[in-house]
N, C-alpha and C. Protein backbone atom coordinates (compact mmCIF):
# COMPACT_ATOMS: atom_id res chain seq x y z
N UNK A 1 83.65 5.66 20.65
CA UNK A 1 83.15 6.02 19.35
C UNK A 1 84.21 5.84 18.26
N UNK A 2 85.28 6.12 18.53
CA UNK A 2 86.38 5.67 17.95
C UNK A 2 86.40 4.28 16.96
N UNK A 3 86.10 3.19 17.82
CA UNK A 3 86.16 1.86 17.02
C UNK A 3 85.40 2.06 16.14
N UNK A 4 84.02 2.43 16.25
CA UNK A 4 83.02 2.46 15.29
C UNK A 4 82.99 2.96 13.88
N UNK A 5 83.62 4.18 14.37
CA UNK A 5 84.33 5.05 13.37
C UNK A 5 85.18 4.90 12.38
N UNK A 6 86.42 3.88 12.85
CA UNK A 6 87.27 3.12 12.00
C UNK A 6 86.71 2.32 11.61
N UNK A 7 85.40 1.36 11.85
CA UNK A 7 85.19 0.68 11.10
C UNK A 7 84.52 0.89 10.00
N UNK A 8 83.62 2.36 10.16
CA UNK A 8 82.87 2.80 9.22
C UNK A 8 83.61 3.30 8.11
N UNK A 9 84.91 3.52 8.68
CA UNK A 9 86.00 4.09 7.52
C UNK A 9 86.31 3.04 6.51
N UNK A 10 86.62 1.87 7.47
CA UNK A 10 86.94 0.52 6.84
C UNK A 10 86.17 -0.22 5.95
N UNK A 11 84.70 -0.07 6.19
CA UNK A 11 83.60 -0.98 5.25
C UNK A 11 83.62 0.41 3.97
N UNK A 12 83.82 1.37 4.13
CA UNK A 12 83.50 2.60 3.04
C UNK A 12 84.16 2.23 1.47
N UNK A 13 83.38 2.01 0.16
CA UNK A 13 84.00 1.86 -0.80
C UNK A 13 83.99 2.99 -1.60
N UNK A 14 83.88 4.24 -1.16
CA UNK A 14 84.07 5.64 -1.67
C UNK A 14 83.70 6.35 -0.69
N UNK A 15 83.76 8.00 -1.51
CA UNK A 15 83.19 8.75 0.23
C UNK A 15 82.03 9.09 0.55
N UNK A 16 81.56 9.69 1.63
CA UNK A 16 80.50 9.46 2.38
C UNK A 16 80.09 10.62 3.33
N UNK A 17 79.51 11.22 2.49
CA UNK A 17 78.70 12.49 3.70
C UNK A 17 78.64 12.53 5.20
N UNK A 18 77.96 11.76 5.29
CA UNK A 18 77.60 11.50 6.59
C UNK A 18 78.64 10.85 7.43
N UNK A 19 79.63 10.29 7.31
CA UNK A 19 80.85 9.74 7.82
C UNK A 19 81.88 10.68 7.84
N UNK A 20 81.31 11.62 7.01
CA UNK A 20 82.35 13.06 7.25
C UNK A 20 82.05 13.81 8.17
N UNK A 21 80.39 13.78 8.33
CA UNK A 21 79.58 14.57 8.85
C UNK A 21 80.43 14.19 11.05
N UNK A 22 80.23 12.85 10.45
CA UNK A 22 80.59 12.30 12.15
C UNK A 22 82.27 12.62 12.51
N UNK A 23 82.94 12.48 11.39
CA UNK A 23 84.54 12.83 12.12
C UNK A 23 84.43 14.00 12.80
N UNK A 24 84.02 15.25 11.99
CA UNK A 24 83.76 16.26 12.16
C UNK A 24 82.97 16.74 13.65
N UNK A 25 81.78 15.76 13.67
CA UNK A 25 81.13 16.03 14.92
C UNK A 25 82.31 15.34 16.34
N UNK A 26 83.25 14.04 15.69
CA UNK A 26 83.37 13.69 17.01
C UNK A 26 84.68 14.29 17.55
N UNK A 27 85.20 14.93 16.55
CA UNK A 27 86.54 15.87 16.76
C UNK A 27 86.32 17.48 17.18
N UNK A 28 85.33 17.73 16.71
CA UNK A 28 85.29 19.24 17.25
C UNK A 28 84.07 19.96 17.66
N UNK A 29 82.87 18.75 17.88
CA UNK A 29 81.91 19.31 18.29
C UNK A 29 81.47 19.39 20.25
N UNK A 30 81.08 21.14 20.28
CA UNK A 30 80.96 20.94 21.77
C UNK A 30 79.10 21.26 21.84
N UNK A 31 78.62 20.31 23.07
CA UNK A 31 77.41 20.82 23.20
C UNK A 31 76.87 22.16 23.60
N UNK A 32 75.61 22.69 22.98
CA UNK A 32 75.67 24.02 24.28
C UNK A 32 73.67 23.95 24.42
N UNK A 33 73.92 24.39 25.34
CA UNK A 33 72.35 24.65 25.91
C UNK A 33 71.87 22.85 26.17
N UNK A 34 70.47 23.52 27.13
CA UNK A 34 69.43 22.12 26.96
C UNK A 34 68.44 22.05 26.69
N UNK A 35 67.88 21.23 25.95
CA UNK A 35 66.79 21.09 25.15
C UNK A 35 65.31 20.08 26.14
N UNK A 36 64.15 20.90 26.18
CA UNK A 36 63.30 21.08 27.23
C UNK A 36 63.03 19.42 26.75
N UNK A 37 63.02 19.42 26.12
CA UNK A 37 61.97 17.78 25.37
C UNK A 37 62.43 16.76 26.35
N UNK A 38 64.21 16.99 25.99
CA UNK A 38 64.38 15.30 27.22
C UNK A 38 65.61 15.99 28.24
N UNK A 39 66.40 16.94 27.91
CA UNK A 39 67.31 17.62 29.04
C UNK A 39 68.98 17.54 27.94
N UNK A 40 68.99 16.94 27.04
CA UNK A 40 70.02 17.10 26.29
C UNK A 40 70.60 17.93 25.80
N UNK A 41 71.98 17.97 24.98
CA UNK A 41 72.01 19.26 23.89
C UNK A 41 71.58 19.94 23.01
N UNK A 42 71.05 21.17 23.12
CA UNK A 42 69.92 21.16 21.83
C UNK A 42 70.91 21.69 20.77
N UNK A 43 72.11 22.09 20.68
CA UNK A 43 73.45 21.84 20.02
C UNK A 43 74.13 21.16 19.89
N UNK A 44 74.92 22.14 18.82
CA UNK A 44 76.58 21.92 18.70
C UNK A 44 77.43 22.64 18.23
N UNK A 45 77.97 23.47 18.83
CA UNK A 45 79.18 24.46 18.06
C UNK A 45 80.39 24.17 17.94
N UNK A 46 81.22 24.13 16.84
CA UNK A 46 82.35 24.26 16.89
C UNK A 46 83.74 25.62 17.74
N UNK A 47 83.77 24.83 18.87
CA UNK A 47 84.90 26.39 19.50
C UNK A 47 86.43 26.43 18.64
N UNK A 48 86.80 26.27 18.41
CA UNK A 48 87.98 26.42 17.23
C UNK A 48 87.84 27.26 16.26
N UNK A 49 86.55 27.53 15.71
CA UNK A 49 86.50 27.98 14.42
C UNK A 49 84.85 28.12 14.25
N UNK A 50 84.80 29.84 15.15
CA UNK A 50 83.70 30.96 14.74
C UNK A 50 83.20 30.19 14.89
N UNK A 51 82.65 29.69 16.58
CA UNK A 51 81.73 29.22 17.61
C UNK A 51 80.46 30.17 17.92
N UNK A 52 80.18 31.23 16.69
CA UNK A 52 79.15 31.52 17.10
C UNK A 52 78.25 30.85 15.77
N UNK A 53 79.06 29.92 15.13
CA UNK A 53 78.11 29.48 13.96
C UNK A 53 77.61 27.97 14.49
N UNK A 54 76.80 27.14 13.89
CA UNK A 54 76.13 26.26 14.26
C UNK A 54 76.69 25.27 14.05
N UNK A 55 76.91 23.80 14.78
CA UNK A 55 77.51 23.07 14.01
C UNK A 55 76.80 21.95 13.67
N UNK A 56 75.64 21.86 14.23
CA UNK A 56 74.49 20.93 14.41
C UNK A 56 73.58 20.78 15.34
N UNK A 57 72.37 20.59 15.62
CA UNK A 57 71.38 21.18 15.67
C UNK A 57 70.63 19.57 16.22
N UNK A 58 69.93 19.10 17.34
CA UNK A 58 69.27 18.24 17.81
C UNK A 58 68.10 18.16 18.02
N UNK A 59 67.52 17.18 17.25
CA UNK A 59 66.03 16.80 17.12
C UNK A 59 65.66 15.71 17.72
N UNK A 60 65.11 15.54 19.54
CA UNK A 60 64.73 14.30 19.90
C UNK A 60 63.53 14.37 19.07
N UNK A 61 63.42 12.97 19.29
CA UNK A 61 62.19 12.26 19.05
C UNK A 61 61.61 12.21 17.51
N UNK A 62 62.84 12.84 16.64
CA UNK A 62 62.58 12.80 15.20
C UNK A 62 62.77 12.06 14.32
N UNK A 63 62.40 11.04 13.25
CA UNK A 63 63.22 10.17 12.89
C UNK A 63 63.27 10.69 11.51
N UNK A 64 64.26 9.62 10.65
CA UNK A 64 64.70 10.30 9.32
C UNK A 64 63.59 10.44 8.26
N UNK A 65 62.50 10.33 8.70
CA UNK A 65 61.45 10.71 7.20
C UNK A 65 61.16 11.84 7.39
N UNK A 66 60.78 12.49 9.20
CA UNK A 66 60.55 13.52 9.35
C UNK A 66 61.34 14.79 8.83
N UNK A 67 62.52 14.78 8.47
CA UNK A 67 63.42 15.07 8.19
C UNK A 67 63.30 15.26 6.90
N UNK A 68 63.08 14.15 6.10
CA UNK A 68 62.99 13.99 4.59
C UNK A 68 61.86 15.19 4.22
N UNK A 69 60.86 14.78 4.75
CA UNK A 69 59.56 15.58 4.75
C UNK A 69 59.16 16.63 5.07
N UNK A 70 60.18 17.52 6.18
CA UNK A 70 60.35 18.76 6.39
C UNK A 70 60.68 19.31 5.34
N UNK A 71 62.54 18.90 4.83
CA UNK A 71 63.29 19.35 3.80
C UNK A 71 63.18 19.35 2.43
N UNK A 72 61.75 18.64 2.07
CA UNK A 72 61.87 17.85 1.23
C UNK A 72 62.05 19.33 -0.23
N UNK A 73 61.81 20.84 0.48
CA UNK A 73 61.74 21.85 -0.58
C UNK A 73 63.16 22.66 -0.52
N UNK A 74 63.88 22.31 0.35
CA UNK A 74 65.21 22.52 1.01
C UNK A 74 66.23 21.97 -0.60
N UNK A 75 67.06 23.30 -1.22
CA UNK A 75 67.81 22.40 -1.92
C UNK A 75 69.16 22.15 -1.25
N UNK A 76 70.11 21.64 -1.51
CA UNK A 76 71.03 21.26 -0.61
C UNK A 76 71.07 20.32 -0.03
N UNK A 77 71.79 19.59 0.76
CA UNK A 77 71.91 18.73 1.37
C UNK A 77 71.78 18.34 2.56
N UNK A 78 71.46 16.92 2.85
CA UNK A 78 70.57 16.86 4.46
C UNK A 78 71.83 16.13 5.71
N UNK A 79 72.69 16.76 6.22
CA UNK A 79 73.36 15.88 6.41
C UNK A 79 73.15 15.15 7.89
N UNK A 80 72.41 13.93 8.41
CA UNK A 80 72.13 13.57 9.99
C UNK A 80 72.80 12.51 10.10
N UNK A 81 73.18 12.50 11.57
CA UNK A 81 73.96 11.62 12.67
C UNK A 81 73.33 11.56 13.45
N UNK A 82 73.59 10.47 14.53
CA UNK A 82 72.73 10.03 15.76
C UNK A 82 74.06 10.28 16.63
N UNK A 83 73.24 11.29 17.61
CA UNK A 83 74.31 11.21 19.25
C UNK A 83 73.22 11.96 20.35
N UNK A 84 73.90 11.68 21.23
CA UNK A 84 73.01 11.86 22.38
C UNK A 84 71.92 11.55 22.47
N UNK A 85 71.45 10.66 21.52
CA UNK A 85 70.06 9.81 21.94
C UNK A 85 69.01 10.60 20.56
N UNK A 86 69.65 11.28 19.22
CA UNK A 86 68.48 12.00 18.56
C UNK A 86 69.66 11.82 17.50
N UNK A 87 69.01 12.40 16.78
CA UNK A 87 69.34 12.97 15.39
C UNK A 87 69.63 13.82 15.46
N UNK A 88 71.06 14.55 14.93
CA UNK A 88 71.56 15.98 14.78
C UNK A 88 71.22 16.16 13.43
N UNK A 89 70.91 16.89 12.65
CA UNK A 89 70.82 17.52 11.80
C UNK A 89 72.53 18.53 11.55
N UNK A 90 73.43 18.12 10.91
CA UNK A 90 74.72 18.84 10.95
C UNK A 90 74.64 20.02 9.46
N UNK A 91 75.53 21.20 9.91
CA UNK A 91 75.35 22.16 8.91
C UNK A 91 76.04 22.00 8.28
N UNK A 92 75.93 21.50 6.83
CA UNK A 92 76.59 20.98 5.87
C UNK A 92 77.39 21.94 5.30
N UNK A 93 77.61 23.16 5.55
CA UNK A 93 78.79 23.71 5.19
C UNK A 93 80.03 23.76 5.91
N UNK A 94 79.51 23.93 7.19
CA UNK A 94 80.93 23.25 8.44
C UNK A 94 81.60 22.05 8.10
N UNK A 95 81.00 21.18 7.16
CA UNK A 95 81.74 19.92 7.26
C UNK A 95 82.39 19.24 5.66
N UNK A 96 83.72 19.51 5.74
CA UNK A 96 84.55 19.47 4.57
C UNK A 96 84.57 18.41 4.16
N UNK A 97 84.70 17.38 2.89
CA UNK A 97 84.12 16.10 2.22
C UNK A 97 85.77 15.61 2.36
N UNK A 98 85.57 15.77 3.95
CA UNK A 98 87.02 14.52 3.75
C UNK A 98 87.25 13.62 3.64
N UNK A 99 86.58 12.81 3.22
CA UNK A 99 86.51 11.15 2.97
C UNK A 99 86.83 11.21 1.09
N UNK A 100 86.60 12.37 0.73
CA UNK A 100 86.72 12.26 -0.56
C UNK A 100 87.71 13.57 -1.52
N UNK A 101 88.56 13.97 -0.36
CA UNK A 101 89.55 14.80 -0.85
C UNK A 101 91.00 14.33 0.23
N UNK A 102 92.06 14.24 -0.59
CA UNK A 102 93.25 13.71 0.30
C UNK A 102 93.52 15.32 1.01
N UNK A 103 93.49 16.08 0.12
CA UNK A 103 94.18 17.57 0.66
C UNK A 103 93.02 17.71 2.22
N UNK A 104 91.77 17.64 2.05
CA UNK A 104 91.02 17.81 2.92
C UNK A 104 91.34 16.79 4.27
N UNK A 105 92.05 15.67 3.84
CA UNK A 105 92.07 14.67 5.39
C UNK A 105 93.34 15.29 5.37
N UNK A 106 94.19 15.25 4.68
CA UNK A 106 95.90 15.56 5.28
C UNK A 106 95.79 17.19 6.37
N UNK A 107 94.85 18.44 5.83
CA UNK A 107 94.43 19.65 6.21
C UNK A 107 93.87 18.61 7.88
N UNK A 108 93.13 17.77 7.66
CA UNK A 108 92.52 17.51 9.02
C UNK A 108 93.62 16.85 9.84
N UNK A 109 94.41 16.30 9.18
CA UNK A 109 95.77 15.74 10.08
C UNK A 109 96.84 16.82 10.95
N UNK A 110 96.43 17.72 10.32
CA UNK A 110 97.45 18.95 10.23
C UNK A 110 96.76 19.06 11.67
N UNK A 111 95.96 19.61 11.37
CA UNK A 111 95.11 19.94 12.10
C UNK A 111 94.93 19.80 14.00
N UNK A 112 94.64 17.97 13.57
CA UNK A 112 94.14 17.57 14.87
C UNK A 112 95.72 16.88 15.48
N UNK A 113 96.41 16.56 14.37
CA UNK A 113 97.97 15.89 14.83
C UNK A 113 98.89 16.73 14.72
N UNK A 114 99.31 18.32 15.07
CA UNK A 114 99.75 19.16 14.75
C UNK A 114 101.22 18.97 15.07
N UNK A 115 102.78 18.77 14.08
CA UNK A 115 103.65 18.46 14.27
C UNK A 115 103.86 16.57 14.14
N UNK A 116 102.69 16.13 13.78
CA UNK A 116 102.87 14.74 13.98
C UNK A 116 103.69 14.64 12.27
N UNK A 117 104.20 13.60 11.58
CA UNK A 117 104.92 13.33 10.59
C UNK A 117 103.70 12.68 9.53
N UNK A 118 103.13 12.53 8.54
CA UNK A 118 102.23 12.06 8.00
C UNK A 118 102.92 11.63 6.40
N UNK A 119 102.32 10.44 6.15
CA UNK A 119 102.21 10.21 4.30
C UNK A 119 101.50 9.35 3.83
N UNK A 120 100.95 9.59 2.43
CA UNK A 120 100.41 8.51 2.04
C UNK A 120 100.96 8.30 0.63
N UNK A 121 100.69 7.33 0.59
CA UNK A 121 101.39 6.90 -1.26
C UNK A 121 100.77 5.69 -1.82
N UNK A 122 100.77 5.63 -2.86
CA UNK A 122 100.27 3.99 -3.50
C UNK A 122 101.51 3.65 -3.67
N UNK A 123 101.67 2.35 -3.12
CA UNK A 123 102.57 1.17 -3.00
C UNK A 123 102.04 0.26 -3.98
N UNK A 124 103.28 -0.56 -4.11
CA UNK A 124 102.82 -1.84 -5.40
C UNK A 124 101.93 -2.63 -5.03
N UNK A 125 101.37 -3.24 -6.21
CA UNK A 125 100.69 -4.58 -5.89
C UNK A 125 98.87 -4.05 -5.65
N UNK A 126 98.50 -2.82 -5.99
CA UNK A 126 97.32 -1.41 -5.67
C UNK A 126 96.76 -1.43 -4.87
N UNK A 127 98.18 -0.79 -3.41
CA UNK A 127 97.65 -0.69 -2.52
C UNK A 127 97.66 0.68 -1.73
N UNK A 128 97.38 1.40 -0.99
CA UNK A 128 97.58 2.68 -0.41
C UNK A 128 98.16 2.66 1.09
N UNK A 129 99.12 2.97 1.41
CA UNK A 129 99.78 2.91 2.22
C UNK A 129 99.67 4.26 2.82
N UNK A 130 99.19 4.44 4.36
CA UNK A 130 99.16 5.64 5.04
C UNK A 130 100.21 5.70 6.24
N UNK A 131 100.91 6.92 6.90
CA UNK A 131 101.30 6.53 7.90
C UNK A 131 101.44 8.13 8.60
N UNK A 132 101.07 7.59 10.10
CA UNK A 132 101.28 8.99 10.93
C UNK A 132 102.19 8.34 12.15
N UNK A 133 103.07 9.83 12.20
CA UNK A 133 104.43 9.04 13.29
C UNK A 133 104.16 10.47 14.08
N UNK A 134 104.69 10.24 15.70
CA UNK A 134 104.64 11.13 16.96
C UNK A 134 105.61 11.74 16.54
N UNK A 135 105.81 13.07 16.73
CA UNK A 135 107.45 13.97 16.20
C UNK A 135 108.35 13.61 17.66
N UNK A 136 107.92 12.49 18.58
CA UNK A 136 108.97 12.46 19.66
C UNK A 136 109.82 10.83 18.75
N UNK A 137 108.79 10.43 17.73
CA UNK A 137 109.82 9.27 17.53
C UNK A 137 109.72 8.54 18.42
N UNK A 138 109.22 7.95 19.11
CA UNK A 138 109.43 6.26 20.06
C UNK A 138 108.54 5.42 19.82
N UNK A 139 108.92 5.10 18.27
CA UNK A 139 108.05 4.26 17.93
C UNK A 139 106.46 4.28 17.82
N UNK A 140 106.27 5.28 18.20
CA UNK A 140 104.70 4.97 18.10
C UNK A 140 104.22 6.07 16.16
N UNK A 141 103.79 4.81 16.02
CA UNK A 141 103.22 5.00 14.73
C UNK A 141 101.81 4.11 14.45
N UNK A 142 101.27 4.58 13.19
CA UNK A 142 100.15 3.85 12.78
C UNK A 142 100.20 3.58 11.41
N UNK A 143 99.94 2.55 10.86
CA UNK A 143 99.71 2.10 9.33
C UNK A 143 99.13 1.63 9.19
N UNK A 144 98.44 1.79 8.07
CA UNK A 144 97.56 1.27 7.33
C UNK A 144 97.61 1.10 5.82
N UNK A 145 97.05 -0.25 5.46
CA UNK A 145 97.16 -0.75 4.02
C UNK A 145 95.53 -0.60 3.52
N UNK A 146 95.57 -0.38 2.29
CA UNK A 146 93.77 -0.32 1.59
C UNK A 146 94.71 -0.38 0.26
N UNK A 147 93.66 -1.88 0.00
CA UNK A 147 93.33 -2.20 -1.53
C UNK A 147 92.95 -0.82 -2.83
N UNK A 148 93.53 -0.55 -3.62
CA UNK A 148 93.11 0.84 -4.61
C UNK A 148 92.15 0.49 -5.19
N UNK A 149 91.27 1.36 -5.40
CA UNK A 149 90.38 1.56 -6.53
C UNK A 149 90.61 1.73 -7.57
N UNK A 150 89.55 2.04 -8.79
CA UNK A 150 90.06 2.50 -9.78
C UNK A 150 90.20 3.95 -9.73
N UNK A 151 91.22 4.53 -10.56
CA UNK A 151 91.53 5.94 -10.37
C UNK A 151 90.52 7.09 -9.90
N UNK A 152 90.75 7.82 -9.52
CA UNK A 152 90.63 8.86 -8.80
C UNK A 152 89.67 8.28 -7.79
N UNK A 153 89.97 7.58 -6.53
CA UNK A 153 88.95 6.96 -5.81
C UNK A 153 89.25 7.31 -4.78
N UNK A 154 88.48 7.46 -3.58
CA UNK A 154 89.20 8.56 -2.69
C UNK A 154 90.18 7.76 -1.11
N UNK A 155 90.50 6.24 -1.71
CA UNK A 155 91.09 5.46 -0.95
C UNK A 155 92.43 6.18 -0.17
N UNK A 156 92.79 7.11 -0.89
CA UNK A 156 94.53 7.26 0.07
C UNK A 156 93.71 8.62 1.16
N UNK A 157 92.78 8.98 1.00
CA UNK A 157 91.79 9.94 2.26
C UNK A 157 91.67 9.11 2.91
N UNK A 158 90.89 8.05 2.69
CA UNK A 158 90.21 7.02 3.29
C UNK A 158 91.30 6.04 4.64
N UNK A 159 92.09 5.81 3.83
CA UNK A 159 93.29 5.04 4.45
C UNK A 159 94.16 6.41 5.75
N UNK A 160 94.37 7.52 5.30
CA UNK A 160 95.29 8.69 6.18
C UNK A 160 93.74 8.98 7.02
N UNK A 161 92.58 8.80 6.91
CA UNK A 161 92.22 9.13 8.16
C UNK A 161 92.14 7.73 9.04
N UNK A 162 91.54 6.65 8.35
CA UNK A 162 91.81 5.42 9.13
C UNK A 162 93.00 5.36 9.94
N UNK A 163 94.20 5.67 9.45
CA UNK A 163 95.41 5.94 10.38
C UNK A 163 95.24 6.51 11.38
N UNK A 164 94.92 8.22 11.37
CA UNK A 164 94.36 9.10 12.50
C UNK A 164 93.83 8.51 13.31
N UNK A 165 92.73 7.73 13.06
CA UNK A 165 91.79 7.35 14.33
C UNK A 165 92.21 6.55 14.74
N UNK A 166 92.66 5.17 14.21
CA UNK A 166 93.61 4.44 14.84
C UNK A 166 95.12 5.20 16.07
N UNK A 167 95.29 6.17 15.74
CA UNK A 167 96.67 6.74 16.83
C UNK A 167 96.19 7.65 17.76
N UNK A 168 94.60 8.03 17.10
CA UNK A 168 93.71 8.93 18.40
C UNK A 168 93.48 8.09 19.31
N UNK A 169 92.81 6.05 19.11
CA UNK A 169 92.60 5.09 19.63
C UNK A 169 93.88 4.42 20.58
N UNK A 170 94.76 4.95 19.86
CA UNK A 170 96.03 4.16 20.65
C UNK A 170 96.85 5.01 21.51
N UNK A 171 96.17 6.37 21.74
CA UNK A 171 96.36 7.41 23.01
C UNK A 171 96.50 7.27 23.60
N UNK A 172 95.25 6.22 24.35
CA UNK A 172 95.08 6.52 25.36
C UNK A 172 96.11 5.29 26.23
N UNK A 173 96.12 4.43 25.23
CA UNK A 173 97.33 3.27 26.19
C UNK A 173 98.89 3.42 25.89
N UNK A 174 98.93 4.42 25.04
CA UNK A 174 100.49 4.36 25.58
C UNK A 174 100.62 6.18 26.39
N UNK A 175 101.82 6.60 26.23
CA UNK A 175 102.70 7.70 27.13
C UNK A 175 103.60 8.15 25.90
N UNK A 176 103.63 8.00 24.95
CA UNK A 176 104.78 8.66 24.24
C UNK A 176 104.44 9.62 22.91
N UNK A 177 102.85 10.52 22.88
CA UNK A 177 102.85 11.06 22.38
C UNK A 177 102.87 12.42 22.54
């Protein structure tokens, strides 16, 4: 899920609900219970952080109008992802608009890379330069370059989580983190 993920980061020309919605689900969501319809999760809680609240919620066999058309008196926001074969419906207050706040992805770096070295900066030429380094130092790092937007655009988020997933992706083949 990983690749997919970076790439969805990568095609993104601002931020994106639902791409927040999924970091979120694929970093800290655990299933619980099963759901009679097909045998799946009929959850998702977050265990880290007051696992008795919801973190999303599975609807086989539902597709997105049904959805539209349920909510349609619902104010707020609808936020769905596809996993385990349905549509989650995710609780849009669990899930922080990190695609479109730097403090909010660097907080998620903190977070999930705890002790790892992190920065981002605009470099010349308007570009955003991210980088996350292992605190053992052997080389293993990740960078990433993204073209800037025009001001206040949420590219240097965009770019420090693209990094993340890229060094979550490159875990699993090396030994030195």
């Amino acid at each position: 899920m990983t690749a997919d993920l970076i790439a969805r980061l990568e095609n993104l020309t601002g931020s994106d609900r639902e791409v927040d919605a999924e970091i979120v689900f694929d970093l800290f969501a655990s299933p619980v219970g099963k759901h009679k319809e097909d045998g799946g999760p009929i959850g998702y809680i977050r265990l880290d952080d007051q696992p008795s609240w919801n973190l999303g919620l599975r609807f086989p066999g539902k597709d997105r109008a049904w959805f539209h058309a349920t909510r349609k008196q619902i104010k707020g926001e609808t936020l769905l992802i596809e996993r385990d074969g349905a549509f989650v419906l995710m609780n849009s207050m669990r899930v922080p608009e990190i695609t479109a706040s730097l403090d909010a992805a660097v907080a998620l770096v903190e977070r999930v890379r705890p002790g790892w070295k992190r920065s981002v900066f605009e470099g010349y030429n308007g570009l955003w330069i991210a980088r996350i380094s292992s605190p053992r130092r052997l080389l293993f790092s990740t960078d990433y370059m993204r073209e800037m937007e025009p001001a206040g655009s949420p590219n240097g988020a965009i770019a420090l989580l693209i990094a993340l997933f890229r060094s979550l992706e490159a875990e699993g083949a090396r030994d030195d983190t």
